[in-house]
C-alpha atoms as a PDB file:
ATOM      1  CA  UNK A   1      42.733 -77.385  64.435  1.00  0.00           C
ATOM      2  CA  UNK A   2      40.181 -74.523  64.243  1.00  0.00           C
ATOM      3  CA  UNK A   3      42.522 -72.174  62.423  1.00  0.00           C
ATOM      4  CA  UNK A   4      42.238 -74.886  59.655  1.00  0.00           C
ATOM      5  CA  UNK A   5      38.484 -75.006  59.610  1.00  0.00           C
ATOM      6  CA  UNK A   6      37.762 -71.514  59.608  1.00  0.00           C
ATOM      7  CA  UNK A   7      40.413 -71.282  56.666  1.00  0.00           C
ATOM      8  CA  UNK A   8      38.554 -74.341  55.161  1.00  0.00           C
ATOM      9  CA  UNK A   9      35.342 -72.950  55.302  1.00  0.00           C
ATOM     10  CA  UNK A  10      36.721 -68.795  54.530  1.00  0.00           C
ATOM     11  CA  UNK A  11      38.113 -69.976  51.346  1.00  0.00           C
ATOM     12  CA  UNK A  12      34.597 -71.838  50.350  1.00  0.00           C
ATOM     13  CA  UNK A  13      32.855 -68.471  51.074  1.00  0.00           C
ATOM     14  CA  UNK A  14      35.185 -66.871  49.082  1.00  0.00           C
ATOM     15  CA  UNK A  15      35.307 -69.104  45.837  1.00  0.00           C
ATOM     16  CA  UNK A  16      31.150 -69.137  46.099  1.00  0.00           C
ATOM     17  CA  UNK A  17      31.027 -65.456  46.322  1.00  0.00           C
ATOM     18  CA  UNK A  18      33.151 -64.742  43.776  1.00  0.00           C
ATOM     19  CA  UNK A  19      31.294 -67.470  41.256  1.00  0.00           C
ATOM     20  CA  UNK A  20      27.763 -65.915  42.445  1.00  0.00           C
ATOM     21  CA  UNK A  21      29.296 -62.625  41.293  1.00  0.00           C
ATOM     22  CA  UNK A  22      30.451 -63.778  37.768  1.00  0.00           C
ATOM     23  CA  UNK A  23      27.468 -65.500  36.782  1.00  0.00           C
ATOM     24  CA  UNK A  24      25.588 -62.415  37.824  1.00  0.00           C
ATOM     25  CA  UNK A  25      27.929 -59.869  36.162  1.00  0.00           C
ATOM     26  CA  UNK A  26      27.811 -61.809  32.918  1.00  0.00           C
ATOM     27  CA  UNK A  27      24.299 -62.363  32.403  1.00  0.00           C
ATOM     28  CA  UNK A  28      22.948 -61.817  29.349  1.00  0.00           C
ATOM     29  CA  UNK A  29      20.334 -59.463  27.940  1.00  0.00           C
ATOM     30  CA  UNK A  30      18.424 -60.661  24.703  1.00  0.00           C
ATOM     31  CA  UNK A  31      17.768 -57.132  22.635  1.00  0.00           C
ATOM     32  CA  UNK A  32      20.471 -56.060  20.504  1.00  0.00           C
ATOM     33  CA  UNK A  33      21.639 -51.778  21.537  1.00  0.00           C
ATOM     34  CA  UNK A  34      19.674 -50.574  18.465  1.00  0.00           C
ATOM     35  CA  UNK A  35      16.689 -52.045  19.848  1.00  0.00           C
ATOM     36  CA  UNK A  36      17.042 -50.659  22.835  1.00  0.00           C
ATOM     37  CA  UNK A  37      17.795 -47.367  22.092  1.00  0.00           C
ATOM     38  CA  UNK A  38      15.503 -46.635  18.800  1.00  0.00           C
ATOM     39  CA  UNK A  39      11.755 -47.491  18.542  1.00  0.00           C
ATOM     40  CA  UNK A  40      10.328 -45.790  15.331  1.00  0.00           C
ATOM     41  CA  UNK A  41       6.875 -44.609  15.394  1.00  0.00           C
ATOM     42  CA  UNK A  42       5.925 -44.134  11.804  1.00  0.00           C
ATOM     43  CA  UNK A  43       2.374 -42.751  12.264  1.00  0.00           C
ATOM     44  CA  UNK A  44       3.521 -39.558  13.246  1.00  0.00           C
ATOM     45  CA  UNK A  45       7.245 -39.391  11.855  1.00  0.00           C
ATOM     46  CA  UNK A  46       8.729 -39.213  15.396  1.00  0.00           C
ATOM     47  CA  UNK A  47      11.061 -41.976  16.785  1.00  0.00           C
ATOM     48  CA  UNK A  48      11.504 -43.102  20.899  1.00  0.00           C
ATOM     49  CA  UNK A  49      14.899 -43.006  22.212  1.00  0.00           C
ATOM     50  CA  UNK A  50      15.689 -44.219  25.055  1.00  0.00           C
ATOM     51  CA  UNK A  51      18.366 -42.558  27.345  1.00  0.00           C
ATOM     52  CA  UNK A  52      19.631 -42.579  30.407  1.00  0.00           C
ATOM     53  CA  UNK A  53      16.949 -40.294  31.899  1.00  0.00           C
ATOM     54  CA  UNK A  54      14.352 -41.837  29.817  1.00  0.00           C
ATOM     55  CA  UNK A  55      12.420 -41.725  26.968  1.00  0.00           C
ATOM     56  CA  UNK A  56      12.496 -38.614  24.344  1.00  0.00           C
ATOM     57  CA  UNK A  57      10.329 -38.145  21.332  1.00  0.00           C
ATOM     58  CA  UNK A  58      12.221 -36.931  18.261  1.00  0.00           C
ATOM     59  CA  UNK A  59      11.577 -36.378  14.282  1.00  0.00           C
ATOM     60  CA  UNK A  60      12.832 -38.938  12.078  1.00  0.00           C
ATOM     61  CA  UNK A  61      14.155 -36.081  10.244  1.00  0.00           C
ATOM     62  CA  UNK A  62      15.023 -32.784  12.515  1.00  0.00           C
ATOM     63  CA  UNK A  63      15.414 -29.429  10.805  1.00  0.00           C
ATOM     64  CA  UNK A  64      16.776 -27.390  13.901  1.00  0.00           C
ATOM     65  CA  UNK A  65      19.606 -28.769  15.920  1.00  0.00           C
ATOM     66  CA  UNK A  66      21.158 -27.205  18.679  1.00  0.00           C
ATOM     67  CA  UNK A  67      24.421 -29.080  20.361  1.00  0.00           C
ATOM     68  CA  UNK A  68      25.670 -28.994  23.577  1.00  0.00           C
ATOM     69  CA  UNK A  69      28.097 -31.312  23.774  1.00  0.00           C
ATOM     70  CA  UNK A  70      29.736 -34.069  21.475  1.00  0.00           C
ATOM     71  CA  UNK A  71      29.794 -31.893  18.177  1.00  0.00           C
ATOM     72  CA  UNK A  72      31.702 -34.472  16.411  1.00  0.00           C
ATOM     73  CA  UNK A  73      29.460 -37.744  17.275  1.00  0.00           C
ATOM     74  CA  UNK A  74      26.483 -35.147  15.346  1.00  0.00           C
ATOM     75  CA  UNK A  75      28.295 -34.103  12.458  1.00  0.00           C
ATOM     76  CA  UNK A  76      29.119 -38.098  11.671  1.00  0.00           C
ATOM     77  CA  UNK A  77      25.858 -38.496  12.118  1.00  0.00           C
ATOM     78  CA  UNK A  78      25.176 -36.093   8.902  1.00  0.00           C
ATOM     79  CA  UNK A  79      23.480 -33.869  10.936  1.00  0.00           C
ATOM     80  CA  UNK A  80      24.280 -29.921  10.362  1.00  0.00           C
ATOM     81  CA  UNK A  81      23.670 -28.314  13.207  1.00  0.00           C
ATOM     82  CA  UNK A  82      22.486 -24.755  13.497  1.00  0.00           C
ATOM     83  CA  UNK A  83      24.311 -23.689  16.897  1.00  0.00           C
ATOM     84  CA  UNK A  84      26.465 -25.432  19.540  1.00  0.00           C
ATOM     85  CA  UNK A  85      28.247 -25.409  22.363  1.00  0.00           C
ATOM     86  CA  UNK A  86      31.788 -26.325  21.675  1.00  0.00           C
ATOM     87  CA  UNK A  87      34.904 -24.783  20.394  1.00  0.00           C
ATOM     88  CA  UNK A  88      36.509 -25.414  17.245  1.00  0.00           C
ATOM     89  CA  UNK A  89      39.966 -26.193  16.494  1.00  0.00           C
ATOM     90  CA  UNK A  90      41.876 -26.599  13.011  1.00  0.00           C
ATOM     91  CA  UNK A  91      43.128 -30.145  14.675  1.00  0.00           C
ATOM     92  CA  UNK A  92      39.535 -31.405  14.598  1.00  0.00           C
ATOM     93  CA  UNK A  93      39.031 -33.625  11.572  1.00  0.00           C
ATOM     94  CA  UNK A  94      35.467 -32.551  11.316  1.00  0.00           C
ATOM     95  CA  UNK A  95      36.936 -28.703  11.624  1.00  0.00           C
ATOM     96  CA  UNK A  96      35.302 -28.260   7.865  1.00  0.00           C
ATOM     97  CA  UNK A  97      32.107 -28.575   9.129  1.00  0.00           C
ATOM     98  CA  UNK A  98      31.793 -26.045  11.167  1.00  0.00           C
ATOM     99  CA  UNK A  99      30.864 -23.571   8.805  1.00  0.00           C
ATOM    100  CA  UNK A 100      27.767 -21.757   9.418  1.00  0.00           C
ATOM    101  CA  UNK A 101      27.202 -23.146  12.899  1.00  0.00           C
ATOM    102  CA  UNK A 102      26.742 -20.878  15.292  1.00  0.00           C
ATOM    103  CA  UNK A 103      28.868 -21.022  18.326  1.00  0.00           C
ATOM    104  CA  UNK A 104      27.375 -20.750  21.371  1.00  0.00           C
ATOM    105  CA  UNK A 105      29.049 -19.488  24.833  1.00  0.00           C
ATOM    106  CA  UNK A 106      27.879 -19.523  28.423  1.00  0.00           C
END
């Protein structure tokens, strides 16, 4: 007889902690990514974006760009960088674009 209420009473536990942990894992957040990430400040032609390690300050519209990583992701982004760390390959479908970036090596 106890075997069958401490199963009773186990599987309760377990069906409340696992609804506890759905609700929790699919709250909601109300502000869309882009408002997260990107808060123009137009008084000084900078923008705030938010990263993982916090806040940066940037121009609206950079003139110098150096990449470290994730070449591709900038040159979608229309962005020409002047130097970069990364190595290009005649697979790459942004390969074109590499022209007159320099390449920079550890």
């Amino acid at each position: 007889m106890h075997t069958k209420w401490t199963k009773k009473v186990g599987g309760l536990f377990l069906v409340a902690t696992v609804t506890v942990a759905a609700l929790t894992g699919c709250g909601g957040q109300t502000k869309t990514p882009q408002e997260e990430t990107v808060t123009k400040n137009s008084a000084v032609n900078t923008r705030i974006v938010s990263t993982s390690k916090g806040e940066v300050e940037v121009p609206e519209k950079p003139e110098r760009v150096v990449v470290n990583w994730y070449i591709g992701e900038v040159f979608t982004l229309g962005i020409k960088p002047i130097a970069a760390n990364a190595w290009a390959h005649e697979t790459m479908p942004f390969y074109d674009q590499f022209e007159g970036v320099s390449i920079i090596e550890k």
